[in-house]
C-alpha atoms as a PDB file:
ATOM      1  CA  UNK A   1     -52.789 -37.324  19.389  1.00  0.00           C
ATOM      2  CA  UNK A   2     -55.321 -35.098  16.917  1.00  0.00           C
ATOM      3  CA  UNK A   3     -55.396 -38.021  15.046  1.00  0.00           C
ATOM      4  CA  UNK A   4     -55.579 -41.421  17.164  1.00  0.00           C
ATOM      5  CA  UNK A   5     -58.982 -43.034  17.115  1.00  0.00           C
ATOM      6  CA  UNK A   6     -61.446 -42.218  19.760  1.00  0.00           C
ATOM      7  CA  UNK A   7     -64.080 -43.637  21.731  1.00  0.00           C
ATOM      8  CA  UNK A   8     -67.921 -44.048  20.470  1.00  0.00           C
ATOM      9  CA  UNK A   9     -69.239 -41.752  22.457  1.00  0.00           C
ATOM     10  CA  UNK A  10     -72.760 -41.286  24.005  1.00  0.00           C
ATOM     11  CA  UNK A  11     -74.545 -38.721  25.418  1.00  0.00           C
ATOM     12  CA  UNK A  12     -77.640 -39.317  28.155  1.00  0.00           C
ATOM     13  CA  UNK A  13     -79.568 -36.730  29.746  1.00  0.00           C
ATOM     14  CA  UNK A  14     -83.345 -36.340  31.049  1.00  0.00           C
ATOM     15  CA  UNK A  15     -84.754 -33.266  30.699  1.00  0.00           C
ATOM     16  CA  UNK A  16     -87.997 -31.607  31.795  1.00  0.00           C
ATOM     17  CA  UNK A  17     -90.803 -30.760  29.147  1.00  0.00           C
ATOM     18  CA  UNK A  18     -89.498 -27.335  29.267  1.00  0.00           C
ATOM     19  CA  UNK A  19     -85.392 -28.635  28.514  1.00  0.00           C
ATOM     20  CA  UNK A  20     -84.227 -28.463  31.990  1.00  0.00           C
ATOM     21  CA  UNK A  21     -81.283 -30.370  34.000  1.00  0.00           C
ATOM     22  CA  UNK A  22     -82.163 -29.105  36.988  1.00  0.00           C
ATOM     23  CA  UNK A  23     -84.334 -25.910  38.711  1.00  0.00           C
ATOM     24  CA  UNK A  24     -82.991 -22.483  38.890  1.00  0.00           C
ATOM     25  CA  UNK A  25     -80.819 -23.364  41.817  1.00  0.00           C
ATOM     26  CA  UNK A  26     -78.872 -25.496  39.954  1.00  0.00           C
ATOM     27  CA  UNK A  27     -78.957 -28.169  42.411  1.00  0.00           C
ATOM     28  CA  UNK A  28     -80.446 -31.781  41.191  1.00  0.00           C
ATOM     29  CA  UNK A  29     -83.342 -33.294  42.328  1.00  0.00           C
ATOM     30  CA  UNK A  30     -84.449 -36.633  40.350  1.00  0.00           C
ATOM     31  CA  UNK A  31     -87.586 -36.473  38.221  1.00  0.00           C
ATOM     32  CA  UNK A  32     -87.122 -39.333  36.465  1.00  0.00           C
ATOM     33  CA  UNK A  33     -89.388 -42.465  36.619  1.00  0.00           C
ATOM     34  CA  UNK A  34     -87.469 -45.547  37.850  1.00  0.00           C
ATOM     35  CA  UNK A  35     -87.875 -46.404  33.483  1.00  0.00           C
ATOM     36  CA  UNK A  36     -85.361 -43.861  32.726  1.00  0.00           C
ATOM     37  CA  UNK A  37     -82.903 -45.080  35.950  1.00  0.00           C
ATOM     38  CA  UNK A  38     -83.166 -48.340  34.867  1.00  0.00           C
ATOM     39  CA  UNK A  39     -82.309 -47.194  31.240  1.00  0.00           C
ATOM     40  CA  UNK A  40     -79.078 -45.047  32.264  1.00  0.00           C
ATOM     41  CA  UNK A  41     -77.966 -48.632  34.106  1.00  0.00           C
ATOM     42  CA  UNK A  42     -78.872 -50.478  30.811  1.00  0.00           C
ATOM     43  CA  UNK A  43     -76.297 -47.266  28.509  1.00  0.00           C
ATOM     44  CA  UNK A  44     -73.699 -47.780  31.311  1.00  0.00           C
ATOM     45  CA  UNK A  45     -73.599 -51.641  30.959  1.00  0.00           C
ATOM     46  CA  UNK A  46     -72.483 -51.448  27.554  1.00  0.00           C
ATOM     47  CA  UNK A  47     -69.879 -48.291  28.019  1.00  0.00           C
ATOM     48  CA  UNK A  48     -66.598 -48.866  29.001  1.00  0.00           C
ATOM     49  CA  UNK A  49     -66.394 -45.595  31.157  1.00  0.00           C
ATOM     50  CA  UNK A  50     -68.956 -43.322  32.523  1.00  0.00           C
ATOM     51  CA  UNK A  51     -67.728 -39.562  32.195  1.00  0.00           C
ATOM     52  CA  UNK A  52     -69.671 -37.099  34.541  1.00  0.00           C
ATOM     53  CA  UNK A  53     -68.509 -33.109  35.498  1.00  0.00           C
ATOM     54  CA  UNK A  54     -67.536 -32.168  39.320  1.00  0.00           C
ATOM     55  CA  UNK A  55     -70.772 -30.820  40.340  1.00  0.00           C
ATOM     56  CA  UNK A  56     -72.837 -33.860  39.259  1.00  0.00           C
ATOM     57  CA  UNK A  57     -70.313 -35.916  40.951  1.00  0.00           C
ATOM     58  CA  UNK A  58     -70.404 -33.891  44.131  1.00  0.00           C
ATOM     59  CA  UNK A  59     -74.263 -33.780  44.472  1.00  0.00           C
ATOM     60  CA  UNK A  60     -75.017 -36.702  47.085  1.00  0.00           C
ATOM     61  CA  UNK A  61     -74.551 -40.046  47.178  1.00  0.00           C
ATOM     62  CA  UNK A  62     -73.071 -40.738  43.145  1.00  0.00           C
ATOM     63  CA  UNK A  63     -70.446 -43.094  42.308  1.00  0.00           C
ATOM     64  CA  UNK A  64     -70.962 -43.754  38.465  1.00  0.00           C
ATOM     65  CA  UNK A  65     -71.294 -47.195  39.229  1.00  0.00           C
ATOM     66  CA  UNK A  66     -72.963 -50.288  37.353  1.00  0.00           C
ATOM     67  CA  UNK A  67     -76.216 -50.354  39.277  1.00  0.00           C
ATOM     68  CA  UNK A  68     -76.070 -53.644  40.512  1.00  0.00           C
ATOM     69  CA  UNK A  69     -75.574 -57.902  40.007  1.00  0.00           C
ATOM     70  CA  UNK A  70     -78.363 -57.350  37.193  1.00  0.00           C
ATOM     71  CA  UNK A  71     -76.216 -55.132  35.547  1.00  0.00           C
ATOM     72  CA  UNK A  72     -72.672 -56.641  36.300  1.00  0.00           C
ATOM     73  CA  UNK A  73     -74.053 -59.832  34.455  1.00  0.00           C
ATOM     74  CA  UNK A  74     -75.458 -57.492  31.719  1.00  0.00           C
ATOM     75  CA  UNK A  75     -71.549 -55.977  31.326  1.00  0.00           C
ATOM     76  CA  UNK A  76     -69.695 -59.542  31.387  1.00  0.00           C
ATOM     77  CA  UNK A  77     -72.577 -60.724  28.773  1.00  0.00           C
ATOM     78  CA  UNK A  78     -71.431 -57.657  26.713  1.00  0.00           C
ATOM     79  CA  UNK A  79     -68.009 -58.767  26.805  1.00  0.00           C
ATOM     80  CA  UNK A  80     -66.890 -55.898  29.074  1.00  0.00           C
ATOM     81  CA  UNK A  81     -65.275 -55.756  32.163  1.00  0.00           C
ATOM     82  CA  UNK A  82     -67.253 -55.996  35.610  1.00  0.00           C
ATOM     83  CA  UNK A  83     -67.301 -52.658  36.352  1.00  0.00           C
ATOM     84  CA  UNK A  84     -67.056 -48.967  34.420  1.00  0.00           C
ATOM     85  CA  UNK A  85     -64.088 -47.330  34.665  1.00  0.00           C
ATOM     86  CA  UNK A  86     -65.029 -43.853  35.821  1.00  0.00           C
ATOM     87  CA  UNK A  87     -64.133 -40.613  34.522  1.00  0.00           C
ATOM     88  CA  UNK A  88     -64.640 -37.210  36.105  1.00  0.00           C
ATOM     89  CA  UNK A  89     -63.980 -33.679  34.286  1.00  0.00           C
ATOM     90  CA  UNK A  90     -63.057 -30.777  35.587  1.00  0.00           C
ATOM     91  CA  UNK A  91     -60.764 -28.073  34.010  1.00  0.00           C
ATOM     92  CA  UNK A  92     -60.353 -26.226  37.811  1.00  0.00           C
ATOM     93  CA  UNK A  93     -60.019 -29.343  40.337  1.00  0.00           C
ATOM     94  CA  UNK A  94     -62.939 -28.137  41.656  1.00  0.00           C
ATOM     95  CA  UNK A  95     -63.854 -31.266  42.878  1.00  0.00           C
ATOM     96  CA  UNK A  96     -64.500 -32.061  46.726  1.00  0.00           C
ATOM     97  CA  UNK A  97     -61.695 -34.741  48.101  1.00  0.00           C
ATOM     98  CA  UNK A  98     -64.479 -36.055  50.227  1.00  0.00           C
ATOM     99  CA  UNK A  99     -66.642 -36.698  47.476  1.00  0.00           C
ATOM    100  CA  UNK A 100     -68.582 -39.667  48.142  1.00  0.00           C
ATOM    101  CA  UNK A 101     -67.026 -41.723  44.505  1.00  0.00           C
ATOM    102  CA  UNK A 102     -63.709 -41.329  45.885  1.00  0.00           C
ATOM    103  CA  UNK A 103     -65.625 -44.163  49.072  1.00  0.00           C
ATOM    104  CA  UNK A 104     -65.423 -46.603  46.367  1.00  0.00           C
ATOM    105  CA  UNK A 105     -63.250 -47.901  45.250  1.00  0.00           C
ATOM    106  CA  UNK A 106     -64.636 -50.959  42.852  1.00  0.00           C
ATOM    107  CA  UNK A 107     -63.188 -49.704  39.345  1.00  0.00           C
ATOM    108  CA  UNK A 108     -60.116 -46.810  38.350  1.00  0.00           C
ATOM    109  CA  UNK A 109     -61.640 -42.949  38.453  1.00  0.00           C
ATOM    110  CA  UNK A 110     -59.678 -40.734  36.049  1.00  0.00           C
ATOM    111  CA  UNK A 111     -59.583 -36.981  36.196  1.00  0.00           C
ATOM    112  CA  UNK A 112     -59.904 -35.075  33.294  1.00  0.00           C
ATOM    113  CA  UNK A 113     -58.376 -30.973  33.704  1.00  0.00           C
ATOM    114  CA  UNK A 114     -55.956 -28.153  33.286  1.00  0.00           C
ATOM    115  CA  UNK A 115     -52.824 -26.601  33.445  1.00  0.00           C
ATOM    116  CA  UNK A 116     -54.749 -23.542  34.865  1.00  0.00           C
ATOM    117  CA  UNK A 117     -55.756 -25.611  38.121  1.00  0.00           C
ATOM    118  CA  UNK A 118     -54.959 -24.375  41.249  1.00  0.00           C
ATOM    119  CA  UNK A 119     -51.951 -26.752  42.356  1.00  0.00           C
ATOM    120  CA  UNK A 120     -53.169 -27.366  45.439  1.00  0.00           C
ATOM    121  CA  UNK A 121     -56.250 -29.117  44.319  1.00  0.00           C
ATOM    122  CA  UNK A 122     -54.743 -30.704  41.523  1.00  0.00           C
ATOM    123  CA  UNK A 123     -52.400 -32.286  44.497  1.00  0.00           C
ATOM    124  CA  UNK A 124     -54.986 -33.478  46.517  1.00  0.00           C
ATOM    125  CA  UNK A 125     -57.300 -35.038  43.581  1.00  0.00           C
ATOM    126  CA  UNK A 126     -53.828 -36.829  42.367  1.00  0.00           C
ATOM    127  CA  UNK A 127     -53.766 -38.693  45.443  1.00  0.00           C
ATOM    128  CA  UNK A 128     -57.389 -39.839  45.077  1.00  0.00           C
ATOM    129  CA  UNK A 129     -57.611 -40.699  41.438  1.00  0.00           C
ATOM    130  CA  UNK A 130     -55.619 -43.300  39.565  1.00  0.00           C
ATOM    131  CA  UNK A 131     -54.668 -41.301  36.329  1.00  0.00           C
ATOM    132  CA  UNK A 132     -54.712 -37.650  35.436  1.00  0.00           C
ATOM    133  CA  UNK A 133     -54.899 -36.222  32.084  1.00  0.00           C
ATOM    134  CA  UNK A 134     -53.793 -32.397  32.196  1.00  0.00           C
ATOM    135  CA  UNK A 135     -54.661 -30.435  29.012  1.00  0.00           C
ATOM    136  CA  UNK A 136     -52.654 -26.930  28.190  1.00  0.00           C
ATOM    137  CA  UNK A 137     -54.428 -24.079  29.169  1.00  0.00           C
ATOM    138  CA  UNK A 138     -57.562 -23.444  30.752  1.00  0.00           C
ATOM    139  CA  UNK A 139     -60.527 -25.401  29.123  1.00  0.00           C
ATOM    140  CA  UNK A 140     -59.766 -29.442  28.608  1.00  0.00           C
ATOM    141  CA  UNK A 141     -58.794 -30.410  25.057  1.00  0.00           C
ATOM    142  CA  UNK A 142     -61.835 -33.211  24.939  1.00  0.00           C
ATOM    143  CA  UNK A 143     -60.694 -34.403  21.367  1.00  0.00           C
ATOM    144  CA  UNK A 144     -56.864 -35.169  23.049  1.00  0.00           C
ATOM    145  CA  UNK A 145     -58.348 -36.456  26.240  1.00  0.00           C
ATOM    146  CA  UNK A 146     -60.964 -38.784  24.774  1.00  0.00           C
ATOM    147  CA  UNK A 147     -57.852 -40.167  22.151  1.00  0.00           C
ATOM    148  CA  UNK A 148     -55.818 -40.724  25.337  1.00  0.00           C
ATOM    149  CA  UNK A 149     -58.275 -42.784  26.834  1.00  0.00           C
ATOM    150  CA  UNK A 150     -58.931 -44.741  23.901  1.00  0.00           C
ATOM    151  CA  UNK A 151     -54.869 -45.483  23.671  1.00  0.00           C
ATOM    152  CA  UNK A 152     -53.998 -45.763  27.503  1.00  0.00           C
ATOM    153  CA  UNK A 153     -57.034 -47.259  29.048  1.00  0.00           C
ATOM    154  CA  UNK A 154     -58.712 -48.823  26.206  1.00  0.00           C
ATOM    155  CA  UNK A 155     -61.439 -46.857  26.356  1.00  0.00           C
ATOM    156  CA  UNK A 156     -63.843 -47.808  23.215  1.00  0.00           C
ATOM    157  CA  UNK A 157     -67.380 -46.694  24.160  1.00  0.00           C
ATOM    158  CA  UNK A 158     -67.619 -43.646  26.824  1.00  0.00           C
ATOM    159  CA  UNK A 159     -71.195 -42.719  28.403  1.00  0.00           C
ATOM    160  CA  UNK A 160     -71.676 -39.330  29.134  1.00  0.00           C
ATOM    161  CA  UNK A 161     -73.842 -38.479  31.715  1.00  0.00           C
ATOM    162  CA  UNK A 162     -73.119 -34.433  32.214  1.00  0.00           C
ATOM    163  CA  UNK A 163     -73.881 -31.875  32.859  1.00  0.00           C
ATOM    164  CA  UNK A 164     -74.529 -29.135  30.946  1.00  0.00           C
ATOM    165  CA  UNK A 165     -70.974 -27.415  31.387  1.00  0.00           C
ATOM    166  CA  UNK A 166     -69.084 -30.332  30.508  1.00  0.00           C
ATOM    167  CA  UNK A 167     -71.352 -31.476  27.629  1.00  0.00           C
ATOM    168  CA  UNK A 168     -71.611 -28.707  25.521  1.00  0.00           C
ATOM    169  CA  UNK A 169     -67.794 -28.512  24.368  1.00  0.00           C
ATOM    170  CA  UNK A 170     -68.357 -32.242  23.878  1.00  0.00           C
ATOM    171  CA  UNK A 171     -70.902 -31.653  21.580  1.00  0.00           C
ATOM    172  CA  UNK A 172     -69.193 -28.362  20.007  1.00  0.00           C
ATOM    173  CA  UNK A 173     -65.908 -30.631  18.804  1.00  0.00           C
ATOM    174  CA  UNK A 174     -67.722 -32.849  17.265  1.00  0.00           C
ATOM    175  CA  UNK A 175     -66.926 -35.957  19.562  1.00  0.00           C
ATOM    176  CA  UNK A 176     -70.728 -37.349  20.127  1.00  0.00           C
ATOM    177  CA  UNK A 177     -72.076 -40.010  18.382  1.00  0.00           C
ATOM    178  CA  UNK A 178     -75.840 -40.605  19.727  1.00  0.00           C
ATOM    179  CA  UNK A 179     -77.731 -38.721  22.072  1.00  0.00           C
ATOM    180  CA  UNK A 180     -80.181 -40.288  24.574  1.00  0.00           C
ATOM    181  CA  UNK A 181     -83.040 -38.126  25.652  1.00  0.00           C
ATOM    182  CA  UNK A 182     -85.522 -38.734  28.026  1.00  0.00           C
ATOM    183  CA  UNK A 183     -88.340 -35.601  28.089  1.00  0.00           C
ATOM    184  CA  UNK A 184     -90.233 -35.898  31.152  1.00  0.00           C
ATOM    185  CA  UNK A 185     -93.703 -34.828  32.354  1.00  0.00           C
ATOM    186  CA  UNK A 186     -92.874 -31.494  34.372  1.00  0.00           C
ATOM    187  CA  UNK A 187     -91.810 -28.167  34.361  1.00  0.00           C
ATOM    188  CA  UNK A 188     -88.914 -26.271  35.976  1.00  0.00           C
ATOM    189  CA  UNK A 189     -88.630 -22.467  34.028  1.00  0.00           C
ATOM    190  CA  UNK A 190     -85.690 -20.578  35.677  1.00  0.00           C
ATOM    191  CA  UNK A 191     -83.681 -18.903  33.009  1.00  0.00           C
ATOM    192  CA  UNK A 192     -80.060 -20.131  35.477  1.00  0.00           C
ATOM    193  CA  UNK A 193     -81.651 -23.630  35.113  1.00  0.00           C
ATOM    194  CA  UNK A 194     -78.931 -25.758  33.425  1.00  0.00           C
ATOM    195  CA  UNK A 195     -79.745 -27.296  30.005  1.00  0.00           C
ATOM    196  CA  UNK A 196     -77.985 -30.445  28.462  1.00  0.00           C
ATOM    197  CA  UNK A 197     -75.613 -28.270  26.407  1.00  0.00           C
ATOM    198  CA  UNK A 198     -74.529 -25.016  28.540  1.00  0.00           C
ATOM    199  CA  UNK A 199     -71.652 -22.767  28.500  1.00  0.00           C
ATOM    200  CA  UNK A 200     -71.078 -20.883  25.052  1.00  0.00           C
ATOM    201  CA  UNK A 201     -74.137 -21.505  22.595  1.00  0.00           C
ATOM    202  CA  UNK A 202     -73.698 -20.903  18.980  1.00  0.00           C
ATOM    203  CA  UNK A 203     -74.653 -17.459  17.087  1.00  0.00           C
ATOM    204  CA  UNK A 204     -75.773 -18.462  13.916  1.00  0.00           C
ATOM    205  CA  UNK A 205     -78.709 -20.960  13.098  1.00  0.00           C
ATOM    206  CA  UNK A 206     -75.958 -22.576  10.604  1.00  0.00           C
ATOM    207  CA  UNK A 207     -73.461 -23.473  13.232  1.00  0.00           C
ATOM    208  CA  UNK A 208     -76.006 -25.738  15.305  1.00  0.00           C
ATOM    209  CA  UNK A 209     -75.341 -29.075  15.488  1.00  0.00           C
ATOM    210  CA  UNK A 210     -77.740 -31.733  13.604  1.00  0.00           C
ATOM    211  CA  UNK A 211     -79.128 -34.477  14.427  1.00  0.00           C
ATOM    212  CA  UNK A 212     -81.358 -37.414  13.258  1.00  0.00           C
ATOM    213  CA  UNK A 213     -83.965 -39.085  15.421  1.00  0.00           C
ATOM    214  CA  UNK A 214     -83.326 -42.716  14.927  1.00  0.00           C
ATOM    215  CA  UNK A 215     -85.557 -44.374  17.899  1.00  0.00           C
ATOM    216  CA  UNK A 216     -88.895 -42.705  20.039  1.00  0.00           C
ATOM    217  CA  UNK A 217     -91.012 -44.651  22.376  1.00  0.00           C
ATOM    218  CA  UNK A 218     -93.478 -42.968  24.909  1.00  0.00           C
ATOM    219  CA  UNK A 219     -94.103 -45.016  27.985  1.00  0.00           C
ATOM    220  CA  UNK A 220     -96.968 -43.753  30.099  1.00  0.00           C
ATOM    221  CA  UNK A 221     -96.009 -39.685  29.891  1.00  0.00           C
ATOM    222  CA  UNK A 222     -92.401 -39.736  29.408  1.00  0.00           C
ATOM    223  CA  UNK A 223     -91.016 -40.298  26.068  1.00  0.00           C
ATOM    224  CA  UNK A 224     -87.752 -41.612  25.071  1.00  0.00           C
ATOM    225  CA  UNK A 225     -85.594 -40.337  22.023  1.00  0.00           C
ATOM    226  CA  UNK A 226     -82.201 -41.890  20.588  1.00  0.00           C
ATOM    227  CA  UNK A 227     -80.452 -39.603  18.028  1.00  0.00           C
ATOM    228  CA  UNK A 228     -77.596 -39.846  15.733  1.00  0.00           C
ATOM    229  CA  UNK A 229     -75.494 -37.040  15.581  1.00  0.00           C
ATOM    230  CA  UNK A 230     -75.004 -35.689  11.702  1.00  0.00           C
ATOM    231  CA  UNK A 231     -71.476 -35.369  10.703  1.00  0.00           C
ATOM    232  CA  UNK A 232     -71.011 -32.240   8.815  1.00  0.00           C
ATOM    233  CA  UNK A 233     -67.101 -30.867   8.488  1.00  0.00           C
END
């Protein structure tokens, strides 16, 4: 499957001034103006799926849902279906079964994980989602899972919305195609506080990944940044 096409994919994260998720307890608390909401509604009405990790899932009330009738006309406009399919990754099933998504139940939720997933909670989560894709060993194979929702769900553009831990190895296998970054007006510190690209960083300044700002706009203090990843093999 190395070598079946893939979705476009997009990345969309706000950050404080200082490049923080989140604070040092790792648990979110929005800081976004209703601007950069409204903008994450706009990227998910033209993506086919919305990929999130567990713990962003988990935190209160989320459902990776469309936002709305403004945005439901916005997707059939766009020639898309009427709601996102929804995909959550996790390589351990870590996921809580009473996770408010799993309430409802308005478009297909795929799980992304592992072989190395305790059974038990890969049991449970199979009777919630509608599709599993299990990937050998004990980190998910993005490259194969993205390819197999291209070919078995038709899965052409794919928002990701985070977090750190799941988009880093998105990033590090090449897979993104524009980021979306919101920097807003406050700072957080805290050296656990997650960044948009966690997990194992690189060790050389010629391994880091490139990009190319391509869009900026500053509206009142926050300011808004599309880049285009540069593909370098």
């Amino acid at each position: 499957m190395s070598g079946s096409p893939l979705p476009f994919v997009t990345v969309n994260v706000a950050i404080t001034a200082d490049g923080k998720l989140a604070p040092d307890s790792r648990h979110f608390v929005p800081f976004g103006s209703k601007r950069d909401q409204e903008l994450m509604m706009e990227l998910r009405s033209r993506a086919d799926a919305v990929m999130s990790g567990a713990r962003t899932v988990d935190l209160g009330k989320v459902d990776l849902g469309h936002g709305g009738k403004k945005y439901q006309q916005q997707r059939i406009e766009n020639g898309l279906a009427e709601f996102n399919m929804r995909v959550i990754a996790s390589g351990s099933a870590s996921l809580d079964p009473n996770a408010h998504i799993f309430k409802k139940r308005f478009s297909p939720i795929v799980l992304l994980t592992t072989k190395a997933a305790p059974p038990g909670r890969l049991k449970r989560l199979s009777n919630l989602v509608d599709d599993v894709f299990i990937s050998p060993g004990a980190t998910i194979d993005f490259r194969a899972a993205l390819a197999w929702l291209r070919q078995k769900w038709n899965v052409t553009r794919l928002l990701c919305e985070g977090g750190g831990e799941i988009n880093a190895p998105v990033f590090r296998a090449k897979l993104v195609d524009e980021l979306y970054v919101t920097i807003c007006p406050v700072l957080f510190g805290g050296r656990r506080a997650p960044t948009m690209a966690d997990g194992a960083g690189i060790s050389k300044l010629a391994d880091a990944i490139k990009v190319k700002l391509v869009r900026r706009e500053l509206i009142d203090d926050e300011l808004y940044c599309v880049y285009r990843l540069v593909r370098i093999f």
